[in-house]
PDB file of N, CA and C in Angstrom:
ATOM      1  N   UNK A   1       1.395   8.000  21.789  1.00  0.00           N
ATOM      2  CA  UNK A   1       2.622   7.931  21.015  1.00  0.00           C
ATOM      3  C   UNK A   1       2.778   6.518  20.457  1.00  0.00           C
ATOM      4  N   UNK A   2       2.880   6.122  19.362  1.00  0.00           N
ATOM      5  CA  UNK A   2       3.293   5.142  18.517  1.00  0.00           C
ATOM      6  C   UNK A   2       4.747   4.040  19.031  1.00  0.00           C
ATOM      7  N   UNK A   3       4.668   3.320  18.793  1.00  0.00           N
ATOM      8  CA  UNK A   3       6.063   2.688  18.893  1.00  0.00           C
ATOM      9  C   UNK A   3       6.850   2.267  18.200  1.00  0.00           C
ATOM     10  N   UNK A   4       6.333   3.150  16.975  1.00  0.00           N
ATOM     11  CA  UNK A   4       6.535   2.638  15.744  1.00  0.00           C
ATOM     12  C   UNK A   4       7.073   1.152  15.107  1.00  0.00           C
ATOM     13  N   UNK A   5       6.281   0.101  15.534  1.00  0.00           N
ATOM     14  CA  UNK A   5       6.854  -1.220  15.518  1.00  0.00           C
ATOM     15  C   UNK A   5       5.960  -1.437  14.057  1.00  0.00           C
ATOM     16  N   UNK A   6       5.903  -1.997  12.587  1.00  0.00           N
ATOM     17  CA  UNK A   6       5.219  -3.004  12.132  1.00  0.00           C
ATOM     18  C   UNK A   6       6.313  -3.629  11.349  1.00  0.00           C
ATOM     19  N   UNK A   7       5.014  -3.767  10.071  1.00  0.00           N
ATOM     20  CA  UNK A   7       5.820  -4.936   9.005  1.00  0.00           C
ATOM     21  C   UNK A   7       5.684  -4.216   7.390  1.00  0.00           C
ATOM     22  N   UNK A   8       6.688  -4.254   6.845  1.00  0.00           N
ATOM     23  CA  UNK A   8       7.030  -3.378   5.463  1.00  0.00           C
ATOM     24  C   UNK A   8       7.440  -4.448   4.995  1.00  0.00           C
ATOM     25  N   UNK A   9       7.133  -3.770   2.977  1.00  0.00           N
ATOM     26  CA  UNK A   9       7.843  -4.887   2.024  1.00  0.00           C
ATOM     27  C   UNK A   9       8.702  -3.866   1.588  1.00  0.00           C
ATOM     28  N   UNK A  10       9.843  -4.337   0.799  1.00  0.00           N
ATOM     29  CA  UNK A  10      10.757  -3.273   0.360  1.00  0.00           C
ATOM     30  C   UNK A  10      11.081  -3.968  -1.126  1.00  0.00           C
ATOM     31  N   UNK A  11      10.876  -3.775  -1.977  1.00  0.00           N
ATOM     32  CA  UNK A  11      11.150  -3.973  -3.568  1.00  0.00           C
ATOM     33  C   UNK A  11      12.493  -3.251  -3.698  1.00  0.00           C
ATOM     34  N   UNK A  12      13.435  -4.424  -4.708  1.00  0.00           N
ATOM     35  CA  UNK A  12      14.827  -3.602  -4.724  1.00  0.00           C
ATOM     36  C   UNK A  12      14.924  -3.932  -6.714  1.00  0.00           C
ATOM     37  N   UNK A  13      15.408  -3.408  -7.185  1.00  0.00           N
ATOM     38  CA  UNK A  13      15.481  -3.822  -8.588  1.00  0.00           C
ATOM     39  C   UNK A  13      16.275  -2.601  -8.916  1.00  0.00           C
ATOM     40  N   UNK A  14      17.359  -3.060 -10.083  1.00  0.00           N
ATOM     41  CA  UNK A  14      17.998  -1.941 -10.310  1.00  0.00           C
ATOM     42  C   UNK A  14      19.269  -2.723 -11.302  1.00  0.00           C
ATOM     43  N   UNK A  15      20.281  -1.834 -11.734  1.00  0.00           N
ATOM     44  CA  UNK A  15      21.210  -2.399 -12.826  1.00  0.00           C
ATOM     45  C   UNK A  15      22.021  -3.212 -12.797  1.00  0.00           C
ATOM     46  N   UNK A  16      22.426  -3.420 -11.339  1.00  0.00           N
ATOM     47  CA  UNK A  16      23.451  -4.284 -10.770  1.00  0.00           C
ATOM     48  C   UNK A  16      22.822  -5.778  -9.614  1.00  0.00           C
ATOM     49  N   UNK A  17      21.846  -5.396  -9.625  1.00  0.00           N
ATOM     50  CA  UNK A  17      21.076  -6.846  -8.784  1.00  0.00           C
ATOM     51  C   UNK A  17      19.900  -7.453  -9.207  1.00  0.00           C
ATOM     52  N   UNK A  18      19.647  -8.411  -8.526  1.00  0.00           N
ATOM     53  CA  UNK A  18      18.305  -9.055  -9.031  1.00  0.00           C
ATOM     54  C   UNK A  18      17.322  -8.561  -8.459  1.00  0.00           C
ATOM     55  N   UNK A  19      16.052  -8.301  -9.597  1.00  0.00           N
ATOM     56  CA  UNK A  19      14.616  -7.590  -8.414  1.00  0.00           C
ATOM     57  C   UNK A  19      14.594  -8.650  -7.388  1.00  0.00           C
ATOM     58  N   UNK A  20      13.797  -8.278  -6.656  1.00  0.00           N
ATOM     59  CA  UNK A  20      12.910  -9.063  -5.662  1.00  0.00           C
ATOM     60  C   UNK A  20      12.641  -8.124  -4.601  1.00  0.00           C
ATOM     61  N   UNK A  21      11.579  -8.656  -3.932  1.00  0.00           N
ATOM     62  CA  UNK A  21      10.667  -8.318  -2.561  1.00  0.00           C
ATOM     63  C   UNK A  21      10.864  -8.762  -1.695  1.00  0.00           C
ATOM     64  N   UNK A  22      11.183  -8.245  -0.216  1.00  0.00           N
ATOM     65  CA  UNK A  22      11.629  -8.552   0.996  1.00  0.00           C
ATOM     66  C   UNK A  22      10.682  -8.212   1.801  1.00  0.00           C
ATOM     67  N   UNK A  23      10.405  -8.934   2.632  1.00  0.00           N
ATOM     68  CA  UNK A  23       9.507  -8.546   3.991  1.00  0.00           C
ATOM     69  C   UNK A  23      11.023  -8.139   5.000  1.00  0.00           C
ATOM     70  N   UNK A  24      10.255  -6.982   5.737  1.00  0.00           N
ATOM     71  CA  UNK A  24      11.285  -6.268   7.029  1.00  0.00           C
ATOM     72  C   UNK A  24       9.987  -5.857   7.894  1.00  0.00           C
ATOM     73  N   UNK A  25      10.610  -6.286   9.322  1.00  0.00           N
ATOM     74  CA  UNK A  25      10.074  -6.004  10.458  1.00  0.00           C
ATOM     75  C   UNK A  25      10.705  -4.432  11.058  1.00  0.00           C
ATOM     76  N   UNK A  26       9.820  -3.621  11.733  1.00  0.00           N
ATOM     77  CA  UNK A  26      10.384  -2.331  12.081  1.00  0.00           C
ATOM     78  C   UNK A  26      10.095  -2.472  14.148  1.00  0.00           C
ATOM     79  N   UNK A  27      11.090  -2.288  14.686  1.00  0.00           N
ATOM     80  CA  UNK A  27      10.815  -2.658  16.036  1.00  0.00           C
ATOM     81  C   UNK A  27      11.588  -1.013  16.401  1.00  0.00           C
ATOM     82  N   UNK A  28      11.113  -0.122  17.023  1.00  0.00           N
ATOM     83  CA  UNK A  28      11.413   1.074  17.039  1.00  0.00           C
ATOM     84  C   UNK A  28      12.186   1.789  15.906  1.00  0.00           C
ATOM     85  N   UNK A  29      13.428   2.473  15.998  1.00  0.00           N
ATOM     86  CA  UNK A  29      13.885   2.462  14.994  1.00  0.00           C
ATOM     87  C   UNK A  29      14.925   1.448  13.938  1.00  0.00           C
ATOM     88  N   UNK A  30      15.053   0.416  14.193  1.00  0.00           N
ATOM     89  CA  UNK A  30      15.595  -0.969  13.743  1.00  0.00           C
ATOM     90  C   UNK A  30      14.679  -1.721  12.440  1.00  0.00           C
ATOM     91  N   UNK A  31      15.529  -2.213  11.166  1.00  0.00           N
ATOM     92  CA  UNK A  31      14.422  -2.714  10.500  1.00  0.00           C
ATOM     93  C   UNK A  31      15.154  -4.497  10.721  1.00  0.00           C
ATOM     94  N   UNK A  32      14.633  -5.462  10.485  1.00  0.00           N
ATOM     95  CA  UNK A  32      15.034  -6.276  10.551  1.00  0.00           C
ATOM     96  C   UNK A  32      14.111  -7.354   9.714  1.00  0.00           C
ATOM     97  N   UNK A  33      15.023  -8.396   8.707  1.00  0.00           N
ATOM     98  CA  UNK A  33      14.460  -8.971   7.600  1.00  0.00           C
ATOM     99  C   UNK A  33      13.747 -10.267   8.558  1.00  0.00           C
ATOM    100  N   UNK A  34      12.585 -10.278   8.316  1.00  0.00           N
ATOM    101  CA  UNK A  34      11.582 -11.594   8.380  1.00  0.00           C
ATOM    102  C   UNK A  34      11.804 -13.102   7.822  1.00  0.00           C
ATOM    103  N   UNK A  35      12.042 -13.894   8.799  1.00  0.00           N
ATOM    104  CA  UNK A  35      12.432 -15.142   8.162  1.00  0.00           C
ATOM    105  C   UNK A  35      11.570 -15.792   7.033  1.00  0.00           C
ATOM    106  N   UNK A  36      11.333 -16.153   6.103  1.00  0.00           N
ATOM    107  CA  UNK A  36      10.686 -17.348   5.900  1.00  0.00           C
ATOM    108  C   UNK A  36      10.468 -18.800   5.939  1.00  0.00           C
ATOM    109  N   UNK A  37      11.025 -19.014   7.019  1.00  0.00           N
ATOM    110  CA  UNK A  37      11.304 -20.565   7.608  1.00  0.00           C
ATOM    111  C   UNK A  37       9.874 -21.294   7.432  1.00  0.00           C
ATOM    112  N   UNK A  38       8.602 -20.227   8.070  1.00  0.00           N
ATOM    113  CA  UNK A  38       7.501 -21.366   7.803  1.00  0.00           C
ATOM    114  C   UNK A  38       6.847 -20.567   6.818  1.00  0.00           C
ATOM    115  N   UNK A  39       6.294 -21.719   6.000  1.00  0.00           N
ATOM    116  CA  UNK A  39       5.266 -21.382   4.958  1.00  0.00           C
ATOM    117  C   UNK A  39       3.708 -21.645   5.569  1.00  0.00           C
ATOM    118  N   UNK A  40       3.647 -21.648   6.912  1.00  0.00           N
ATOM    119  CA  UNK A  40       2.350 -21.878   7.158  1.00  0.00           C
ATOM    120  C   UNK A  40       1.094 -21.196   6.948  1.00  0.00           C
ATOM    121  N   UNK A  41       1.492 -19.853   6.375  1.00  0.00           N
ATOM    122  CA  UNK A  41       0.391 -19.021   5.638  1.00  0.00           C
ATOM    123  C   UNK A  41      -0.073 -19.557   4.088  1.00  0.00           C
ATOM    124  N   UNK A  42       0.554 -20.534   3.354  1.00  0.00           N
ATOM    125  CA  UNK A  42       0.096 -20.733   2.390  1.00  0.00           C
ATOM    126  C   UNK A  42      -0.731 -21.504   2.150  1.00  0.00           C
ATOM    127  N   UNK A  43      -1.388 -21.538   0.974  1.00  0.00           N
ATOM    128  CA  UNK A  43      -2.249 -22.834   0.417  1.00  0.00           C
ATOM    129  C   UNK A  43      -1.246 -24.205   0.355  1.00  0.00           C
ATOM    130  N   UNK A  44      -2.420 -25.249   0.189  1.00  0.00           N
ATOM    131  CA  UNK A  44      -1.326 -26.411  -0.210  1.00  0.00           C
ATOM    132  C   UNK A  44      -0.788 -26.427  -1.371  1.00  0.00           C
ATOM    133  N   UNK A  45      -0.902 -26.225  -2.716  1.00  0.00           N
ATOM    134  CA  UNK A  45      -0.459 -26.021  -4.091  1.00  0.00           C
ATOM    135  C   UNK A  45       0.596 -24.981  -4.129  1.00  0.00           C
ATOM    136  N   UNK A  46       0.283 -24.003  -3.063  1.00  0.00           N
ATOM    137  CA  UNK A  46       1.486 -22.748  -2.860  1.00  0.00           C
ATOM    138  C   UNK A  46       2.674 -23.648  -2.375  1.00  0.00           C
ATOM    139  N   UNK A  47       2.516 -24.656  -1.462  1.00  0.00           N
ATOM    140  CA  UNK A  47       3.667 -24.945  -0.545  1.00  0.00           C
ATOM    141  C   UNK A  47       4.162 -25.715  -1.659  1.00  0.00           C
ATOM    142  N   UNK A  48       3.639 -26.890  -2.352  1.00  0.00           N
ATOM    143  CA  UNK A  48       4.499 -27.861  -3.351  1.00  0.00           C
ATOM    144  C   UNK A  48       5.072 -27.271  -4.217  1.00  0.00           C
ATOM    145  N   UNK A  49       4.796 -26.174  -5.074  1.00  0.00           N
ATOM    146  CA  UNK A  49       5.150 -25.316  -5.683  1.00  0.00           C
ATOM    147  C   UNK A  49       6.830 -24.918  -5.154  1.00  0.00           C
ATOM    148  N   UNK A  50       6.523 -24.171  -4.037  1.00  0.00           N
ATOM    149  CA  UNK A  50       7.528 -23.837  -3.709  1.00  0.00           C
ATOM    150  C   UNK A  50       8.891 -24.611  -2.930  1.00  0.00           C
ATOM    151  N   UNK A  51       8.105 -25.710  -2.149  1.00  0.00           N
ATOM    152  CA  UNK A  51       8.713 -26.858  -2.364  1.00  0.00           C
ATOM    153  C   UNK A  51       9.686 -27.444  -3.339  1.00  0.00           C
ATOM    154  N   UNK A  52       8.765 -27.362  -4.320  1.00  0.00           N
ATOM    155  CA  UNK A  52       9.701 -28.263  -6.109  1.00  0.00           C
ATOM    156  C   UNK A  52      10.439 -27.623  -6.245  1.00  0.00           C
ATOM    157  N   UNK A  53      10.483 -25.538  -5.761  1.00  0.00           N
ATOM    158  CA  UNK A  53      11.610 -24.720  -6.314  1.00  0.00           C
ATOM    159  C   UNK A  53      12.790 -24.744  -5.368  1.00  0.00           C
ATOM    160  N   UNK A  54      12.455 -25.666  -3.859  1.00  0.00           N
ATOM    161  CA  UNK A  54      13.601 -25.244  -3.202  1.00  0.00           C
ATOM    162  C   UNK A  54      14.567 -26.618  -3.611  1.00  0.00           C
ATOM    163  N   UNK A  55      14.090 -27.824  -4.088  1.00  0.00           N
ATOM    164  CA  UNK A  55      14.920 -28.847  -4.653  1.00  0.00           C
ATOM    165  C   UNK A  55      15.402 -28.568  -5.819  1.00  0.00           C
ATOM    166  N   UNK A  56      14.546 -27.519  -6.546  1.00  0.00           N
ATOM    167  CA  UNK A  56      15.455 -27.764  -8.437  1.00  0.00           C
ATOM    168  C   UNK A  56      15.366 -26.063  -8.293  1.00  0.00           C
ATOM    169  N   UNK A  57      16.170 -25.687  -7.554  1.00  0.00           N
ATOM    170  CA  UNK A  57      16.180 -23.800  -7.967  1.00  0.00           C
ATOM    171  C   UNK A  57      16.857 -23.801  -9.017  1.00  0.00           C
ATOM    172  N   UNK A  58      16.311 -22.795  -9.769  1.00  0.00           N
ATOM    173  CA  UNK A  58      16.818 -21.778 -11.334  1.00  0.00           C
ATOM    174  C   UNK A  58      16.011 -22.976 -12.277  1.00  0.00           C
ATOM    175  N   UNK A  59      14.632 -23.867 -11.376  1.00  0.00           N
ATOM    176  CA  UNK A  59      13.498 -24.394 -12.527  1.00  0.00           C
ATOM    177  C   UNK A  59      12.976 -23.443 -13.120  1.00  0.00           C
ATOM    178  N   UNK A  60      12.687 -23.880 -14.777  1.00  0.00           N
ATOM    179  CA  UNK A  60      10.983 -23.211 -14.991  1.00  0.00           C
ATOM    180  C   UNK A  60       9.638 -23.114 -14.394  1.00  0.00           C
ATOM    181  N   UNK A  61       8.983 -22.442 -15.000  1.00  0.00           N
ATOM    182  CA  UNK A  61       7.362 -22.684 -15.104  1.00  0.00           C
ATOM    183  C   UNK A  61       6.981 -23.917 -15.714  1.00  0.00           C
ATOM    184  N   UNK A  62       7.320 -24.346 -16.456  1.00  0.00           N
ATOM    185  CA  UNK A  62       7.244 -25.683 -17.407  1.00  0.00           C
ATOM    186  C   UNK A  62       7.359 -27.052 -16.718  1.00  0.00           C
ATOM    187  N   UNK A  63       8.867 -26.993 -16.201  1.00  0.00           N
ATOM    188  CA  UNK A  63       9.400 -28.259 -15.249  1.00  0.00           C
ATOM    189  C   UNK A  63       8.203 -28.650 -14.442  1.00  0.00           C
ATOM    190  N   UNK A  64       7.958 -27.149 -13.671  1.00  0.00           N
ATOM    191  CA  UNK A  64       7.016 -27.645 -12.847  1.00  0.00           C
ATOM    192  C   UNK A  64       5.278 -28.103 -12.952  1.00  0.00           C
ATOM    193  N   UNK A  65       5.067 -26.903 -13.997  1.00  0.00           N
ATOM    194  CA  UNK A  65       3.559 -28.003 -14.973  1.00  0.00           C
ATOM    195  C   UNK A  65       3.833 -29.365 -14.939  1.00  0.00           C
ATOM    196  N   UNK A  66       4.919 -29.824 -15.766  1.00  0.00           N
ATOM    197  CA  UNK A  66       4.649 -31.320 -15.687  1.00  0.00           C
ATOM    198  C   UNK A  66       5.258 -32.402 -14.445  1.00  0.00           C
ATOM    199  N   UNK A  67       6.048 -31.331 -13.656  1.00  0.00           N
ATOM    200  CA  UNK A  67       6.103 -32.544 -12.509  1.00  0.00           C
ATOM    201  C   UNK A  67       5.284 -32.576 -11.563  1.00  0.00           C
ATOM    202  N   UNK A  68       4.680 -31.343 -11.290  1.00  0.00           N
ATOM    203  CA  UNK A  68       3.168 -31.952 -10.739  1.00  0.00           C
ATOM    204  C   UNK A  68       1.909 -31.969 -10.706  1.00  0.00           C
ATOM    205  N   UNK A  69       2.282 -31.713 -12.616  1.00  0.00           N
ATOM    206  CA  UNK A  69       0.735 -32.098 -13.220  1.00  0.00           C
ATOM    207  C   UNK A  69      -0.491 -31.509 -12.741  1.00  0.00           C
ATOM    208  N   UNK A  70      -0.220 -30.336 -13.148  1.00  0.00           N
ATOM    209  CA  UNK A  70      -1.068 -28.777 -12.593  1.00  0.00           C
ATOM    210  C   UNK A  70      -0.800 -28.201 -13.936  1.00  0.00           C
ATOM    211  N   UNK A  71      -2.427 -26.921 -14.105  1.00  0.00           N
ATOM    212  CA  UNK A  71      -2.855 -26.671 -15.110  1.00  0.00           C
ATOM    213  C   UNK A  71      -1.383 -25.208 -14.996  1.00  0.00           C
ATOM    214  N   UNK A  72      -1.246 -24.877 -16.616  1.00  0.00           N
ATOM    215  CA  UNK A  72      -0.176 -24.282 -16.964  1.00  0.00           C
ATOM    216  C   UNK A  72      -0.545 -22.609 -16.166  1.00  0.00           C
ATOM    217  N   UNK A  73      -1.682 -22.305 -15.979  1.00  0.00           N
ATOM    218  CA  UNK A  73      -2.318 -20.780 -15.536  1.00  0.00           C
ATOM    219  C   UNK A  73      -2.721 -21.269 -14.080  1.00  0.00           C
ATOM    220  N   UNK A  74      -3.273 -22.095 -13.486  1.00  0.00           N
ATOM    221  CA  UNK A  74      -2.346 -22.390 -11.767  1.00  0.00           C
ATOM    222  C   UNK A  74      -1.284 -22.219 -11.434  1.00  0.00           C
ATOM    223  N   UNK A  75       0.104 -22.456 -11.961  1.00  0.00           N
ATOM    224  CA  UNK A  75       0.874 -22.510 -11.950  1.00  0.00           C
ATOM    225  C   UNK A  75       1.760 -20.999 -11.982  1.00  0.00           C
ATOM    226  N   UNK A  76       0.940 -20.110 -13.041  1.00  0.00           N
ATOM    227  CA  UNK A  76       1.621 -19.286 -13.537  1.00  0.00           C
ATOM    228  C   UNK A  76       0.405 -17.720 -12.303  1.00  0.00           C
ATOM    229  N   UNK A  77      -0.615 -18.306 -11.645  1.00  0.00           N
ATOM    230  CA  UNK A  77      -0.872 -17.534 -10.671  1.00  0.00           C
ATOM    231  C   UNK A  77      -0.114 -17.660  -9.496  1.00  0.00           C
ATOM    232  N   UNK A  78       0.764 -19.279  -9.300  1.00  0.00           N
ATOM    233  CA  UNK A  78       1.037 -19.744  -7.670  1.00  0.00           C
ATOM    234  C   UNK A  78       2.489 -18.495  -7.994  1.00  0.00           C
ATOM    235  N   UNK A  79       3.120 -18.701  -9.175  1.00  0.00           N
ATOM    236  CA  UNK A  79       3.962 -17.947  -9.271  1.00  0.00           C
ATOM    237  C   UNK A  79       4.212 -16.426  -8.838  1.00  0.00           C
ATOM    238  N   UNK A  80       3.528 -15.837  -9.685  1.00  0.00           N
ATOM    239  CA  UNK A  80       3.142 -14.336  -9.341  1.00  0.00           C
ATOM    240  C   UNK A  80       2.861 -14.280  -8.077  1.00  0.00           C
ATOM    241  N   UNK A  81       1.620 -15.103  -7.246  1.00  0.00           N
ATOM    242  CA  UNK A  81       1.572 -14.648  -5.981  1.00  0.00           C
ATOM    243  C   UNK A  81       3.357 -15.239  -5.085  1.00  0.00           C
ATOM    244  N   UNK A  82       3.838 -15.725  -5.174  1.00  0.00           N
ATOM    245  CA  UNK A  82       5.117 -16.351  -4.372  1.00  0.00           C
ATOM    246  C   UNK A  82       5.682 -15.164  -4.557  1.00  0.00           C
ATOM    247  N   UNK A  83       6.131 -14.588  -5.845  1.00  0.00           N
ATOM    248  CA  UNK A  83       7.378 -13.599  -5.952  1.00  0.00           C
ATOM    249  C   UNK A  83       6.734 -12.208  -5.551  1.00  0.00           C
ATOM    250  N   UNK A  84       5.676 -11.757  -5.995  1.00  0.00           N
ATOM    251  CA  UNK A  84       4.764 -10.722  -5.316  1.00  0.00           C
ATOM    252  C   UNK A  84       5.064 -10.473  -3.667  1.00  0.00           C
ATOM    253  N   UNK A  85       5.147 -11.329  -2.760  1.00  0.00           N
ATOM    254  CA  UNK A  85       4.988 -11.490  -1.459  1.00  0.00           C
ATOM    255  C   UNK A  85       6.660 -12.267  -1.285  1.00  0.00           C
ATOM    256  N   UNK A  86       7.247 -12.157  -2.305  1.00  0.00           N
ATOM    257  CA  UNK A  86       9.086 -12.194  -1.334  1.00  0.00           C
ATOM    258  C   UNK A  86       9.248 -13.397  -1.358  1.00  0.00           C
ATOM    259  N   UNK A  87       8.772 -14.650  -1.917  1.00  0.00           N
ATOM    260  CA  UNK A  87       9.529 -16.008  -1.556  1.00  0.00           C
ATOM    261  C   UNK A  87      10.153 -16.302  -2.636  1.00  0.00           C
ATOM    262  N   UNK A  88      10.029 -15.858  -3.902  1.00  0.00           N
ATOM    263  CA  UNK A  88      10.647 -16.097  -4.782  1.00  0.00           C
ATOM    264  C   UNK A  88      11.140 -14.776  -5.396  1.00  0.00           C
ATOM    265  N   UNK A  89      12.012 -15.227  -6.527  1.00  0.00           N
ATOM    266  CA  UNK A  89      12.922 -14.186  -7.336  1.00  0.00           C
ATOM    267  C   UNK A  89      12.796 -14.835  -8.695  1.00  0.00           C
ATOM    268  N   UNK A  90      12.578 -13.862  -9.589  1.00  0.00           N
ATOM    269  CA  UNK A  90      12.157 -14.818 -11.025  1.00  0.00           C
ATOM    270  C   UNK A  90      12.654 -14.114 -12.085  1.00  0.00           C
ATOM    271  N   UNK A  91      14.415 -14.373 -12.314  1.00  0.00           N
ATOM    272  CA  UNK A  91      15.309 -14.002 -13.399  1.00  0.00           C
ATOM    273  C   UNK A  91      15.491 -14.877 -14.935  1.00  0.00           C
ATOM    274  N   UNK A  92      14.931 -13.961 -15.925  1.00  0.00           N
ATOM    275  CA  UNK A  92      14.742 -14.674 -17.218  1.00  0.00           C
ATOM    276  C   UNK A  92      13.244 -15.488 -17.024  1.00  0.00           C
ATOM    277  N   UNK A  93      13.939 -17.211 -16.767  1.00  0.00           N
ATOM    278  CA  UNK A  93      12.488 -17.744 -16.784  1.00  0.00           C
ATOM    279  C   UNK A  93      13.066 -18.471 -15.939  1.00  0.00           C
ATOM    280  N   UNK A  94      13.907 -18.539 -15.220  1.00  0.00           N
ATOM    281  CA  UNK A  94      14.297 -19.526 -13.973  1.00  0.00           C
ATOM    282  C   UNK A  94      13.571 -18.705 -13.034  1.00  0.00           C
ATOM    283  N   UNK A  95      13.565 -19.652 -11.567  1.00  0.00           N
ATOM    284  CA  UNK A  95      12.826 -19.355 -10.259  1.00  0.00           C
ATOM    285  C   UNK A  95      13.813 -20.016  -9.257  1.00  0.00           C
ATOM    286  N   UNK A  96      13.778 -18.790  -8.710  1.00  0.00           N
ATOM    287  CA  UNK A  96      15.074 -19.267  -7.431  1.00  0.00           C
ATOM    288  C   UNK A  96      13.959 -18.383  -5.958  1.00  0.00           C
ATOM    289  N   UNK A  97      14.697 -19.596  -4.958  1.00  0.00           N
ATOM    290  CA  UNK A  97      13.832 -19.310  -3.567  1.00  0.00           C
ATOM    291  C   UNK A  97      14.817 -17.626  -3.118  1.00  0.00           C
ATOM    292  N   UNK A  98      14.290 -17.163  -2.780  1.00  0.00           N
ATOM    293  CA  UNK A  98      14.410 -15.574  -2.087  1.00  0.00           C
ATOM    294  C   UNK A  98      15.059 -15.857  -0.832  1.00  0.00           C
ATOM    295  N   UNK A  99      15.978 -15.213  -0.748  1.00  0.00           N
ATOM    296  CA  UNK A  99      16.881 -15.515   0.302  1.00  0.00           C
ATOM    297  C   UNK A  99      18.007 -14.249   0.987  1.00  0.00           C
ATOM    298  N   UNK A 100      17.618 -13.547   1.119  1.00  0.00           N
ATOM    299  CA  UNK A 100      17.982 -12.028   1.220  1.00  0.00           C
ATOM    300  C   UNK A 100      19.468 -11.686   2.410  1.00  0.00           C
ATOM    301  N   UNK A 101      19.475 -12.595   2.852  1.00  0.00           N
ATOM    302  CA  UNK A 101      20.422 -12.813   3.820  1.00  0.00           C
ATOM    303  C   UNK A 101      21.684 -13.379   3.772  1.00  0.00           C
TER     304      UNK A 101
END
């Protein structure tokens, strides 16, 4: 028998909120949202990245090309993978840290 414990993403998007992706933990029948306190799964370019967005949230893609002088398509992969996997939320062309709580 299962214990049914893992780990789910849940995508929410719709007319009245902002998309984004959430990690949730399932511990029998209970779901419960996953912190992101550490970024220790990332690359180093992932962490500054996301770093620069937790000091200047609702930055561009742009701001951050030139503040830390990284190629414009690095930048625009670190992206996609961040919001893909729940750390970010990316309304219009601003980038705000994911914060579900």
């Amino acid at each position: 028998m299962s214990d049914n414990a893992g780990s789910y993403q849940l995508h929410a998007e719709g007319k009245d909120i902002q998309q984004g992706t959430f990690r949730l933990s399932k511990k029998g029948v209970e779901f419960s949202w996953e912190a992101k306190s550490s970024s220790d799964d990332l690359g180093s370019t992932q962490r500054l990245v996301l770093d620069f967005i937790k000091q200047h949230n609702g930055c561009t893609q742009t701001e951050i090309v030139k503040d830390l002088r990284k190629k414009k398509s690095q930048i625009s992969n670190i992206i996609s993978i961040l919001c893909r996997e729940g750390y970010l939320i990316k309304k219009d062309n601003e980038l705000f840290i994911n914060n579900p709580c």
